[in-house]
PDB file of N, CA and C in Angstrom:
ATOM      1  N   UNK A   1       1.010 117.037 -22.606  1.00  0.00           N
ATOM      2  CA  UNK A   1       0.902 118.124 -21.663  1.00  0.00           C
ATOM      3  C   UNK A   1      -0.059 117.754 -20.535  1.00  0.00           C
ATOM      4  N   UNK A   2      -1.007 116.824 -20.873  1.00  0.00           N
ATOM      5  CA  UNK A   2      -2.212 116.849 -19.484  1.00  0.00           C
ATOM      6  C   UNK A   2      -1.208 115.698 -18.761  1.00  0.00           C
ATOM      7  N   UNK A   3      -1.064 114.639 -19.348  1.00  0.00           N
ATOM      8  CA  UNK A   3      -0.089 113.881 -18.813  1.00  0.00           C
ATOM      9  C   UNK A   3       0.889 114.643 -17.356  1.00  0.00           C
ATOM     10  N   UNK A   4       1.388 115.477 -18.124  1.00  0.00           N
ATOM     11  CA  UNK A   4       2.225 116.242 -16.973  1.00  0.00           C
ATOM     12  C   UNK A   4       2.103 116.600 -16.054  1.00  0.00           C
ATOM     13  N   UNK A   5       0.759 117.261 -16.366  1.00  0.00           N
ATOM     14  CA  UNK A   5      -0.236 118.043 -15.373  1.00  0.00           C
ATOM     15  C   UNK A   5      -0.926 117.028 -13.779  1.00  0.00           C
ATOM     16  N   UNK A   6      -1.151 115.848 -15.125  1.00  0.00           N
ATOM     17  CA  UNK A   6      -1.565 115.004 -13.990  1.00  0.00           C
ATOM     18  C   UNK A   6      -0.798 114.472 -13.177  1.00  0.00           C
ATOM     19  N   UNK A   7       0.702 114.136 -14.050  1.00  0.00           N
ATOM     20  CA  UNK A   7       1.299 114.072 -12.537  1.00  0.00           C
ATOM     21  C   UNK A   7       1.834 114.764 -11.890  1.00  0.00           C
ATOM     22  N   UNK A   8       1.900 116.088 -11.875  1.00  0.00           N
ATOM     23  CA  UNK A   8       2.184 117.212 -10.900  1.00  0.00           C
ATOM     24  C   UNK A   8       1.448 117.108 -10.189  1.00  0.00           C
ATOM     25  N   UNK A   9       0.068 116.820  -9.824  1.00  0.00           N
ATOM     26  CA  UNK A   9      -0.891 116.430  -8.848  1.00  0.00           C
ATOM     27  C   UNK A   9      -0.482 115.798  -7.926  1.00  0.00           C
ATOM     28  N   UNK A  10       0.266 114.168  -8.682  1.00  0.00           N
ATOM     29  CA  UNK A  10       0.816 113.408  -7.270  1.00  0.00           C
ATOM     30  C   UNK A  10       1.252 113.736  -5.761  1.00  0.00           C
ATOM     31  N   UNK A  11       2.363 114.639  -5.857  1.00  0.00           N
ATOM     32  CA  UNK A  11       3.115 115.276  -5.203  1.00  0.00           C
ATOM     33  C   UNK A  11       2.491 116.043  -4.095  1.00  0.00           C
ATOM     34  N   UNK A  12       1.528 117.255  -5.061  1.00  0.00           N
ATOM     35  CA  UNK A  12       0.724 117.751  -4.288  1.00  0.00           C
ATOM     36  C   UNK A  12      -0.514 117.505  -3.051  1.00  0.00           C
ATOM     37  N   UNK A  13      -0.765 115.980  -3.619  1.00  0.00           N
ATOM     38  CA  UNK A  13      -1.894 115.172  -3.328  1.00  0.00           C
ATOM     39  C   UNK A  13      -1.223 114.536  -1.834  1.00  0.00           C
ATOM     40  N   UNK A  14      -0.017 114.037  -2.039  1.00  0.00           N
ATOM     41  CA  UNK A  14       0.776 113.299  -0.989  1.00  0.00           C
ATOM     42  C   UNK A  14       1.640 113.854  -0.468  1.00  0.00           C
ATOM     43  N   UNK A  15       1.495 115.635  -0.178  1.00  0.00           N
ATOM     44  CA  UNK A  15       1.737 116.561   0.736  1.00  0.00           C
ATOM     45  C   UNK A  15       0.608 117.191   1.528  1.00  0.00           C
ATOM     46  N   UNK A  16      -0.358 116.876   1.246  1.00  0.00           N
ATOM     47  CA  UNK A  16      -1.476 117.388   1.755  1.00  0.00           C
ATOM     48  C   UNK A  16      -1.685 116.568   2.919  1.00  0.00           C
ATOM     49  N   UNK A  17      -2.178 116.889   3.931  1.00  0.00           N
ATOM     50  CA  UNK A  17      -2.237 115.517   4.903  1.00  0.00           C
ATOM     51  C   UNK A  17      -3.268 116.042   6.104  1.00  0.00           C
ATOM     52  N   UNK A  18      -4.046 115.133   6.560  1.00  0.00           N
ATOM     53  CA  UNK A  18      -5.020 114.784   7.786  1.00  0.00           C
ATOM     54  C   UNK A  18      -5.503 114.612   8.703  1.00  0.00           C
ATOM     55  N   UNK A  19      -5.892 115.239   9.612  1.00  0.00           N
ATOM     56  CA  UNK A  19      -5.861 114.865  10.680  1.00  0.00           C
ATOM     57  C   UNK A  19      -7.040 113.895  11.221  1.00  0.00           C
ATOM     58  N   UNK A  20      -6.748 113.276  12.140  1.00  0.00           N
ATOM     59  CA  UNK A  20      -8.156 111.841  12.580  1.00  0.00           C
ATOM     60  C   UNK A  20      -8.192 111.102  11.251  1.00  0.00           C
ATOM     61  N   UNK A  21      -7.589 110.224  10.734  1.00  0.00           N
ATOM     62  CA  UNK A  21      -8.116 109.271   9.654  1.00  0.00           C
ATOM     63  C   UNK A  21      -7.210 108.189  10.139  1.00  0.00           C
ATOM     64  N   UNK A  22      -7.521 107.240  10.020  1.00  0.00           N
ATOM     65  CA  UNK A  22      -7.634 105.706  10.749  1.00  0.00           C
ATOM     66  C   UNK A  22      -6.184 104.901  10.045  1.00  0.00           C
ATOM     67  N   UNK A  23      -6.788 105.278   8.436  1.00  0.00           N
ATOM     68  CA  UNK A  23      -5.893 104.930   7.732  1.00  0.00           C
ATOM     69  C   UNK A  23      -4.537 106.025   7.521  1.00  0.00           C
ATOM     70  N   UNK A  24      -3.458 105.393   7.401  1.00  0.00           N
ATOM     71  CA  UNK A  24      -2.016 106.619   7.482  1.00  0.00           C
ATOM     72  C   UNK A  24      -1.716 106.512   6.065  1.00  0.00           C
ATOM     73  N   UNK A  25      -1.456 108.214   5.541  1.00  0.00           N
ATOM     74  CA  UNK A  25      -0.631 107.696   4.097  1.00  0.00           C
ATOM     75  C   UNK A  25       0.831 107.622   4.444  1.00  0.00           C
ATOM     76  N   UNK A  26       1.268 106.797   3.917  1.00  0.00           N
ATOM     77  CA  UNK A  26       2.611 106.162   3.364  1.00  0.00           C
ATOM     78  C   UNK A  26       3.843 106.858   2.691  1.00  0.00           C
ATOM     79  N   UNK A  27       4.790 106.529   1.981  1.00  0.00           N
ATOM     80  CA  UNK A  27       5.639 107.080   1.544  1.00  0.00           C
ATOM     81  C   UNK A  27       6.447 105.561   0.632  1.00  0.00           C
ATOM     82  N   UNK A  28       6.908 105.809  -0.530  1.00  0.00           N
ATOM     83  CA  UNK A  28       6.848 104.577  -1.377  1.00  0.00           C
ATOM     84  C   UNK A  28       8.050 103.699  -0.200  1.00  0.00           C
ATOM     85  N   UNK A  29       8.912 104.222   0.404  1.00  0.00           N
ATOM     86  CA  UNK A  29       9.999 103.471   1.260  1.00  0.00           C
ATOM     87  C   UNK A  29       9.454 102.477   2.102  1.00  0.00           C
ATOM     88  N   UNK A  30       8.071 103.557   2.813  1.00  0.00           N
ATOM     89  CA  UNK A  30       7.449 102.531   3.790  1.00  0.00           C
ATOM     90  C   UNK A  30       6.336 101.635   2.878  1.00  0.00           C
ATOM     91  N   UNK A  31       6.227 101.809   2.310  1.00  0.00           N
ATOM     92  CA  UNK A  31       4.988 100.639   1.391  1.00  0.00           C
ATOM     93  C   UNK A  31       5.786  99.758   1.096  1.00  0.00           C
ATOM     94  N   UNK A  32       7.253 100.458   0.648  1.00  0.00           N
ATOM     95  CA  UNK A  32       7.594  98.786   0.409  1.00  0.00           C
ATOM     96  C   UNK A  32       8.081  97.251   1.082  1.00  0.00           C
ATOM     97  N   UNK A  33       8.203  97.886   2.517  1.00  0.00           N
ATOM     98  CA  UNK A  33       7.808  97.157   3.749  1.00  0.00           C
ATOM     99  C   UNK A  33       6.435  96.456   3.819  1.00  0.00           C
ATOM    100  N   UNK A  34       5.742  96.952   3.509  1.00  0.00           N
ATOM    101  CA  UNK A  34       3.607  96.946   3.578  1.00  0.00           C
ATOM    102  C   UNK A  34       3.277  95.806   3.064  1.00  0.00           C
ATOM    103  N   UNK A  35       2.427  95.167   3.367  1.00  0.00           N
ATOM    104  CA  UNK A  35       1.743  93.825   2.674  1.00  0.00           C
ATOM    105  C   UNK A  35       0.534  95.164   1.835  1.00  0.00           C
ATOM    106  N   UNK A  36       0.854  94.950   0.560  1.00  0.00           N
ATOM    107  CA  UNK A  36      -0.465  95.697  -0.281  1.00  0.00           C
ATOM    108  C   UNK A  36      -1.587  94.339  -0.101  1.00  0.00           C
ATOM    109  N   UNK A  37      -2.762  94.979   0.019  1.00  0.00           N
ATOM    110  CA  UNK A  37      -4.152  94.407   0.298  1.00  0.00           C
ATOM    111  C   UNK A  37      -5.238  94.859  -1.009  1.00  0.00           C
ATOM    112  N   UNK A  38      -5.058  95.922  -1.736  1.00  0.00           N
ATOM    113  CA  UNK A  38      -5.813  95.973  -2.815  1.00  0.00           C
ATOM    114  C   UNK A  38      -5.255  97.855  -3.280  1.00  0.00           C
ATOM    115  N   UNK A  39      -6.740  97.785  -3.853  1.00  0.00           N
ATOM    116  CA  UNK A  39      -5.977  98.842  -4.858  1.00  0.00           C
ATOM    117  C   UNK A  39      -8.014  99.965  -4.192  1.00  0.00           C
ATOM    118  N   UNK A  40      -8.082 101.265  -4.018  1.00  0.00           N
ATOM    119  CA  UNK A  40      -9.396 101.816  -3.650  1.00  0.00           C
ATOM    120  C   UNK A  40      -9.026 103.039  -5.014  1.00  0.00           C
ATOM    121  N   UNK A  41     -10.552 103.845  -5.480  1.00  0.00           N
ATOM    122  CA  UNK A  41     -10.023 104.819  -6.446  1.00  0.00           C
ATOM    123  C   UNK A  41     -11.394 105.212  -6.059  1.00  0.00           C
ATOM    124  N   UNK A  42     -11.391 106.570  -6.435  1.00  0.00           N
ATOM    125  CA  UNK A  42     -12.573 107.593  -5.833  1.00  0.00           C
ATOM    126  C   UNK A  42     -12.439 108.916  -6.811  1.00  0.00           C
ATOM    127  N   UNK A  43     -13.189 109.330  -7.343  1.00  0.00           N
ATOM    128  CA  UNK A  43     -13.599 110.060  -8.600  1.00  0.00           C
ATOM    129  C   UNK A  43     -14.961 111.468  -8.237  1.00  0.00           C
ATOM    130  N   UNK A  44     -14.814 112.302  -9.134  1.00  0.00           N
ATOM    131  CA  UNK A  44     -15.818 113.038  -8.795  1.00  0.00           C
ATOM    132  C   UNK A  44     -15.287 114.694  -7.526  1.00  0.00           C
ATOM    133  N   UNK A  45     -14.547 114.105  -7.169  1.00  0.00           N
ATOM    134  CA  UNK A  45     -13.658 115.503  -6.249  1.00  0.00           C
ATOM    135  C   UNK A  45     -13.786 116.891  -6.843  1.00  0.00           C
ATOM    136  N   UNK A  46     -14.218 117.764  -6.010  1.00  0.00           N
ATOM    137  CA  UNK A  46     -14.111 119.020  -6.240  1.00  0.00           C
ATOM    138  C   UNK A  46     -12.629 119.987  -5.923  1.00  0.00           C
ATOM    139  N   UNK A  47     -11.862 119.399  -5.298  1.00  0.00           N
ATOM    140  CA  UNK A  47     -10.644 119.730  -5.064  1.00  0.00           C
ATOM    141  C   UNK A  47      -9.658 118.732  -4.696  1.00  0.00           C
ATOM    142  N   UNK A  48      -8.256 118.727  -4.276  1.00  0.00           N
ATOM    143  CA  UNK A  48      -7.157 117.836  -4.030  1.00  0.00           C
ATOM    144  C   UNK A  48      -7.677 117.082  -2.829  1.00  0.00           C
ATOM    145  N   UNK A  49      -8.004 118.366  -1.432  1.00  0.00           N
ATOM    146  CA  UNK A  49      -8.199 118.109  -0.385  1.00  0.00           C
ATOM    147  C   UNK A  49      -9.633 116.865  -0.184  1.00  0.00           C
ATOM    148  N   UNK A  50     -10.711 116.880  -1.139  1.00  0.00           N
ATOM    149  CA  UNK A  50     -11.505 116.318  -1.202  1.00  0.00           C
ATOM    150  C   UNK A  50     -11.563 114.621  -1.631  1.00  0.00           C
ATOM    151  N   UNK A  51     -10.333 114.617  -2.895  1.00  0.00           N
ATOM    152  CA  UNK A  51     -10.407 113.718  -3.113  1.00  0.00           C
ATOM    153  C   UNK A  51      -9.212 112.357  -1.907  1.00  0.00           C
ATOM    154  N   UNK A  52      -8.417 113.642  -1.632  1.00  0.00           N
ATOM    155  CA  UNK A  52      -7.854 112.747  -0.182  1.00  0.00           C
ATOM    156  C   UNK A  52      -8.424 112.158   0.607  1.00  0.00           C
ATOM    157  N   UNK A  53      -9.205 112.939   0.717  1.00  0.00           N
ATOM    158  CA  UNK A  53     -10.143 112.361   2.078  1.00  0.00           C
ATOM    159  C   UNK A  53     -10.849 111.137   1.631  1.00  0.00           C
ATOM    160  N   UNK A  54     -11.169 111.695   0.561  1.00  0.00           N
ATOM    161  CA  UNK A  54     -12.224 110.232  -0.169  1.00  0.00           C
ATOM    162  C   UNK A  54     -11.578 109.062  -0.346  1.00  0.00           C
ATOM    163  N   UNK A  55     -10.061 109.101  -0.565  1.00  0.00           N
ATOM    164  CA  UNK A  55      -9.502 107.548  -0.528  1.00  0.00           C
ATOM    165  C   UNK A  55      -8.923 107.505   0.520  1.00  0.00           C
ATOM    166  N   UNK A  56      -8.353 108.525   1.119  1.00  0.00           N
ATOM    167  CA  UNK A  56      -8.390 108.013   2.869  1.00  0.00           C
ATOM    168  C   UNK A  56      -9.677 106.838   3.635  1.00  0.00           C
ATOM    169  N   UNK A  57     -11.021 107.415   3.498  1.00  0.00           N
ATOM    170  CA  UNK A  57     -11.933 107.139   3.986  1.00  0.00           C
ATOM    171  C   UNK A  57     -12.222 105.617   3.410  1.00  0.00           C
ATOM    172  N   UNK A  58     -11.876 105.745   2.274  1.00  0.00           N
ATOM    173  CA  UNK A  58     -12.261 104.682   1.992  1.00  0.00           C
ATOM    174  C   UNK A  58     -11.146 103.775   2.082  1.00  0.00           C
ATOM    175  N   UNK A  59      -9.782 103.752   2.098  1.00  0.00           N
ATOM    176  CA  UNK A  59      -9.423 103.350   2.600  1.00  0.00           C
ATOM    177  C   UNK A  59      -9.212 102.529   4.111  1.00  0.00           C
ATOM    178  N   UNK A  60     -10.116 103.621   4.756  1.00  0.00           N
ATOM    179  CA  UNK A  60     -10.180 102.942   6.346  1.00  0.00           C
ATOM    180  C   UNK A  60     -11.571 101.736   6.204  1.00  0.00           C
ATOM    181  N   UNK A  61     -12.469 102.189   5.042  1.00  0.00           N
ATOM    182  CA  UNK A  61     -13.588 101.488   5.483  1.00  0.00           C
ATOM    183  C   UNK A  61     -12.856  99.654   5.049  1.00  0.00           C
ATOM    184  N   UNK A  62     -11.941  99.528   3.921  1.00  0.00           N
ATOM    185  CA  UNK A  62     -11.638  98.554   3.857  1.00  0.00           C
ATOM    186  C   UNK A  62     -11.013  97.747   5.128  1.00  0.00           C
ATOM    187  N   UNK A  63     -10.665  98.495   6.293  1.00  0.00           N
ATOM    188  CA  UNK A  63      -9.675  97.934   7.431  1.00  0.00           C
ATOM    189  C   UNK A  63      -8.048  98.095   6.760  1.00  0.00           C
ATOM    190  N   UNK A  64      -7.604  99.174   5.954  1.00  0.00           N
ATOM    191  CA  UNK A  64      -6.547  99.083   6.093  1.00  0.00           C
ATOM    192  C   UNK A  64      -5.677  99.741   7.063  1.00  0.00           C
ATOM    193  N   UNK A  65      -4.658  99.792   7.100  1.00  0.00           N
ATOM    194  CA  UNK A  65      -3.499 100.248   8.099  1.00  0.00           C
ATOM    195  C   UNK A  65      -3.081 101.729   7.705  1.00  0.00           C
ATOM    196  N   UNK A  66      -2.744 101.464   6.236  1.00  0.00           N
ATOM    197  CA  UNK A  66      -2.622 102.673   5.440  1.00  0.00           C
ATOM    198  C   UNK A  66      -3.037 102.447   4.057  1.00  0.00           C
ATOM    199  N   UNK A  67      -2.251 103.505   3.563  1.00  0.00           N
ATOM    200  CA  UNK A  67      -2.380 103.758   2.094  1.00  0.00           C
ATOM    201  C   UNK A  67      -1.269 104.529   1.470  1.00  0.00           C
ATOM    202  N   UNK A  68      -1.523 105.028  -0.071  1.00  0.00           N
ATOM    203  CA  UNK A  68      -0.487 105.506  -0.640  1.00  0.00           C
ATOM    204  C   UNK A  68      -1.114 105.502  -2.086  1.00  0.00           C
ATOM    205  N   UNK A  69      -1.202 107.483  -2.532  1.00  0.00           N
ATOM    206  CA  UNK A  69      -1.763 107.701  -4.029  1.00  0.00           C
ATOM    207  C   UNK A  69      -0.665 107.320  -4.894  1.00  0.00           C
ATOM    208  N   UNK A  70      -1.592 106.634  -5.412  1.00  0.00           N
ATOM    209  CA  UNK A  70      -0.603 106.033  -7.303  1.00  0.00           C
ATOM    210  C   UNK A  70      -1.202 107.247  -7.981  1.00  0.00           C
ATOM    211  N   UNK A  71      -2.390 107.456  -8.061  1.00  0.00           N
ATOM    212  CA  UNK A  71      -2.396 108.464  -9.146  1.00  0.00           C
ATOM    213  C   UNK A  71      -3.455 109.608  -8.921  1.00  0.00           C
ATOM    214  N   UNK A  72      -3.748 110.448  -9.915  1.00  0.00           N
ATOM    215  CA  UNK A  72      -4.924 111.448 -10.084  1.00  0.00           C
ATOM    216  C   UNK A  72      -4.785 112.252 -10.930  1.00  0.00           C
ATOM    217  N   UNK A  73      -5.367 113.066 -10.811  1.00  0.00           N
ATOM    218  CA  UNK A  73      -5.801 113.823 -12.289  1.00  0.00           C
ATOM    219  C   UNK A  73      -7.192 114.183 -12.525  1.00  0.00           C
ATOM    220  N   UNK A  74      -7.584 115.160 -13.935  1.00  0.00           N
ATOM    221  CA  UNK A  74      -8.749 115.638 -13.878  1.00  0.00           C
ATOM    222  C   UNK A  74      -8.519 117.119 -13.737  1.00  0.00           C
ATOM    223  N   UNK A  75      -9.795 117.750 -14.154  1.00  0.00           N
ATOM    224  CA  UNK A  75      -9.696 119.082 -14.474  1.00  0.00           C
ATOM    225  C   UNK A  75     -11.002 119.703 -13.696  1.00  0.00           C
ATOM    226  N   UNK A  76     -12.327 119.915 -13.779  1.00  0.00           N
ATOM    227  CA  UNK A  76     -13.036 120.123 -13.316  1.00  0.00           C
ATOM    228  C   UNK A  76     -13.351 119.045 -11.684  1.00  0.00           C
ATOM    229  N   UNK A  77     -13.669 117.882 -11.929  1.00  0.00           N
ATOM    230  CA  UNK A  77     -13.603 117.074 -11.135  1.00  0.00           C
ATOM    231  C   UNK A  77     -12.834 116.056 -11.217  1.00  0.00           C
ATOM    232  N   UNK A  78     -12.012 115.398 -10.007  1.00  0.00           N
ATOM    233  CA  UNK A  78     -10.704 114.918 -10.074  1.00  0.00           C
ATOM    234  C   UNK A  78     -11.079 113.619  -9.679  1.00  0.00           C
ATOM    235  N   UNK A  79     -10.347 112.490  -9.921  1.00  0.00           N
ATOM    236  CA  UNK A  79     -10.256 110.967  -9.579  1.00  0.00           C
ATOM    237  C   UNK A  79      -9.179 110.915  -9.199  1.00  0.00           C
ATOM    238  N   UNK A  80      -9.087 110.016  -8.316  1.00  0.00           N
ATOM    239  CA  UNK A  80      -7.604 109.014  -8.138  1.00  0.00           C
ATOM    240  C   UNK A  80      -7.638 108.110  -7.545  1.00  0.00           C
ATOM    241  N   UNK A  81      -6.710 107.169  -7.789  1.00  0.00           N
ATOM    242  CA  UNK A  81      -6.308 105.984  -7.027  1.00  0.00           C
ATOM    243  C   UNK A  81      -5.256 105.974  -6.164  1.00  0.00           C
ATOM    244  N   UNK A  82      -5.077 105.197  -4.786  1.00  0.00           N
ATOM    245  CA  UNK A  82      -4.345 104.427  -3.897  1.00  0.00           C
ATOM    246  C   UNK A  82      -3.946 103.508  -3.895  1.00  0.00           C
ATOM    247  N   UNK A  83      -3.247 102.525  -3.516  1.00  0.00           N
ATOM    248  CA  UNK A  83      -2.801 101.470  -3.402  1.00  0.00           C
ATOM    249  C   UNK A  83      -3.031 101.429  -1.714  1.00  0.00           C
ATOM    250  N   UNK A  84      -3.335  99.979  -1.052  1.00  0.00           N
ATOM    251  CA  UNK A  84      -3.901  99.948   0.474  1.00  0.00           C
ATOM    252  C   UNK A  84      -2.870  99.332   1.069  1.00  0.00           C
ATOM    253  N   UNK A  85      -2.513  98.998   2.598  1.00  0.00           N
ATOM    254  CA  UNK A  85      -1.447  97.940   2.944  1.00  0.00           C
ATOM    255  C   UNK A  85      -2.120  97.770   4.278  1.00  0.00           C
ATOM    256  N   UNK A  86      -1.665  96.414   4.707  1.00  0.00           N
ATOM    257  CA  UNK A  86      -1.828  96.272   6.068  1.00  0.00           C
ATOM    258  C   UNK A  86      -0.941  96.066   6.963  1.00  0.00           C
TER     259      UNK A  86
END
């Protein structure tokens, strides 16, 4: 059941979207065009919107182009990971 939960997040996470961030999220069609450059994950989020930003951001600090959430999850405070591309 949390399983589930967590990935109902995905979706939600990679509908949410930004304005001014350096780095662009993606969509798996266009990543798979993308040279992937590494993998960023950011933990501790008080909400969806929070933890976006946090691998957005950190995403840009690496110099990527974009990005794209692989995962998340969490109940009180949330983690997730991206995958980066250039």
């Amino acid at each position: 059941m949390k399983n589930i939960k967590n990935f109902a997040l995905i979706p939600l996470l990679i509908a949410t979207s930004f304005a001014s961030v350096a780095a662009d999220q993606v969509s798996s069609q266009s990543a798979a065009d993308a040279q992937k450059i590494g993998v960023v994950s950011a933990s501790g989020a008080s909400s969806l919107s929070a933890l976006e930003a946090e691998l957005a951001s950190k995403a840009e600090a690496t110099g990527a182009n974009s990005y794209r959430i692989i995962s998340a999850g969490g109940q009180n405070k949330l983690y997730g990971t991206a995958e980066i591309f250039n």
